[in-house]
Structure formats: structure tokens, C-alpha cells
Protein backbone atom coordinates (compact mmCIF):
# COMPACT_ATOMS: atom_id res chain seq x y z
CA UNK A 1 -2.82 -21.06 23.65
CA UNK A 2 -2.04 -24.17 22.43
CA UNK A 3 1.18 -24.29 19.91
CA UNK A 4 -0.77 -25.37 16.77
CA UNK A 5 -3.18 -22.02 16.86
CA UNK A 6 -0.33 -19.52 18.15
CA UNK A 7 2.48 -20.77 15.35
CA UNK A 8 3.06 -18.41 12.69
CA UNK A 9 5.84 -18.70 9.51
CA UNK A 10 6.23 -16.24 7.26
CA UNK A 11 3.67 -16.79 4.85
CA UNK A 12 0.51 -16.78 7.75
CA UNK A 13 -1.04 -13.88 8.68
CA UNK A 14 -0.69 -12.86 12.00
CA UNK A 15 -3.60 -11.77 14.15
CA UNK A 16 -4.06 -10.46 17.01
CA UNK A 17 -2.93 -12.39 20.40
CA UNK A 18 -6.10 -11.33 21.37
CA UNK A 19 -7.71 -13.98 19.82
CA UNK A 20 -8.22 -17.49 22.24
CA UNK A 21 -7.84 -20.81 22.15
CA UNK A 22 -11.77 -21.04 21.76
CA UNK A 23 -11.40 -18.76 18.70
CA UNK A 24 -8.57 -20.44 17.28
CA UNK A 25 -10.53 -22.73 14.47
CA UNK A 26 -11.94 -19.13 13.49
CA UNK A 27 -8.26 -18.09 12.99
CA UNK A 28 -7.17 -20.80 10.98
CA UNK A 29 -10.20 -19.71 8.52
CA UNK A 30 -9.61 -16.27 8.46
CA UNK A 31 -6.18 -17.75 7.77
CA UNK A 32 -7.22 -19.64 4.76
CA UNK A 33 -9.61 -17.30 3.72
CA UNK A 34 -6.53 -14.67 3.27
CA UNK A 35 -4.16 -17.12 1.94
CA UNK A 36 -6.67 -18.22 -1.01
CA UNK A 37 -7.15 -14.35 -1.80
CA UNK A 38 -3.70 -12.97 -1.54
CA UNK A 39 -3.82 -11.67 -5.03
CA UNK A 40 -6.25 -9.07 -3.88
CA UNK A 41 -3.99 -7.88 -1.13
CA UNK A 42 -1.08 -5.21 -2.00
CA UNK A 43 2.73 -6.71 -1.31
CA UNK A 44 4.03 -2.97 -0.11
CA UNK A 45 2.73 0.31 -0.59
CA UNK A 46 3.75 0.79 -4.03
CA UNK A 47 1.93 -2.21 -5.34
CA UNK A 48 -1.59 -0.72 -5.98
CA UNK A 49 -2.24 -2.83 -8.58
CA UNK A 50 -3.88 -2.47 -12.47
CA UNK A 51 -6.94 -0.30 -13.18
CA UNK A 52 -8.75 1.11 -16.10
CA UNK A 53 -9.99 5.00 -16.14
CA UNK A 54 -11.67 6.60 -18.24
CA UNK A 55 -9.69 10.10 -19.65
CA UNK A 56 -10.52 12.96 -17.66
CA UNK A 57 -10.93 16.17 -19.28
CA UNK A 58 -11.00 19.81 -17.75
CA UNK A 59 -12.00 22.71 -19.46
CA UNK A 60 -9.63 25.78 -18.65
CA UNK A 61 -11.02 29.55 -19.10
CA UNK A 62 -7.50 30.34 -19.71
CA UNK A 63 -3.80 28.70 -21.18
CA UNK A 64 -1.53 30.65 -18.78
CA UNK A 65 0.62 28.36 -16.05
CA UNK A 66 -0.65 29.49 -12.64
CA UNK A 67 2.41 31.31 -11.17
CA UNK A 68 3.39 30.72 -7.65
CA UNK A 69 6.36 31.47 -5.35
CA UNK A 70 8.50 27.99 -4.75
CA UNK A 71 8.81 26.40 -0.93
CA UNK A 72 12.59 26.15 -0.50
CA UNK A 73 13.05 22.96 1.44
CA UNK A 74 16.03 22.21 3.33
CA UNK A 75 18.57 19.62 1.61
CA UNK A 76 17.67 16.62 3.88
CA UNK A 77 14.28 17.23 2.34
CA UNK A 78 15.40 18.09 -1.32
CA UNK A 79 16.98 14.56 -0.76
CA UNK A 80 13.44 12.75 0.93
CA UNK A 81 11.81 14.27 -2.36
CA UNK A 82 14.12 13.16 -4.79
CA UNK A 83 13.72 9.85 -3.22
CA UNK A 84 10.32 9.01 -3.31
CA UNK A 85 10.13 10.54 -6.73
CA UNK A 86 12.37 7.72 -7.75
CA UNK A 87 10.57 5.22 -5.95
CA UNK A 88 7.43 6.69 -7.67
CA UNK A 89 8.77 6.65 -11.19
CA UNK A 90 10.41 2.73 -10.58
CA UNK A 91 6.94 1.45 -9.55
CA UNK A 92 5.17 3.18 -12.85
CA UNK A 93 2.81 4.96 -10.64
CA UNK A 94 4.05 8.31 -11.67
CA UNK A 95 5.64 9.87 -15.59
């Protein structure tokens, strides 16, 4: 491949090596293509983005909490858990 298709810097995209040098003007679309629409694109798995729902309702034949017996988890995952609860809450996708 010649060095102006196969350079990458942080900000490019980086496809597949399977792509050729025949292919490469295709690349530098796709490229450009995904550079003008980055907005669309999530930065890390938290970022999901804003959407509107509509409130959901459900209609319960009964008030009383469903009782069930708690999983005890070890403390390696108590701390996992805890973890990605805060990451959860910091990122607004959970209350």
C-alpha cells in the first residue's frame, strides 16, 4: 500500500488492512463520509446520546413488591456492581 492510503492519526478511522491500494480512494470516502457525521457516532459506551419517549404506563392487578430471595455475590463482584452503578449514575443514564 502506498503511505498516503495506509496513514492513520488519531482522528481517522481505521479500516480494515484488508482493503487495497485499488480500493484506497473508496477509503478516503468512507473516511470523509465518517468524519462529516461523527456526531451520529457514540464517543464510548456510555454516550448513547438524547431521546424523547413517550411515558410508559403498566397496569398492576396488585400493589404488593414481588418478594424474592437475594443472589449473594462474592465481594470482587459486590465491588464490579458498585462500579458500574457509579459509572451509570455519572453518565445520567440511570436515577
Amino acid at each position: 500500500m502506498n503511505s498516503r492510503c495506509s496513514q492513520t492519526t488519531e482522528d481517522q478511522v481505521n479500516l480494515p488492512q484488508s482493503v487495497t491500494e485499488s480500493k484506497c480512494e473508496l477509503r478516503k470516502e468512507v473516511k470523509d463520509i465518517i468524519k462529516k457525521f461523527d456526531s451520529v457516532f457514540s464517543k464510548d459506551k456510555y454516550d448513547v446520546g438524547a431521546f424523547k419517549v413517550e411515558p410508559q404506563g403498566t397496569v398492576l392487578n396488585s400493589d404488593l413488591p414481588v418478594s424474592l430471595t437475594l443472589y449473594r455475590s462474592s465481594p470482587i463482584e459486590e465491588q464490579e456492581i458498585k462500579s458500574q452503578l457509579k459509572k451509570l449514575l455519572q453518565a445520567g443514564l440511570i436515577k
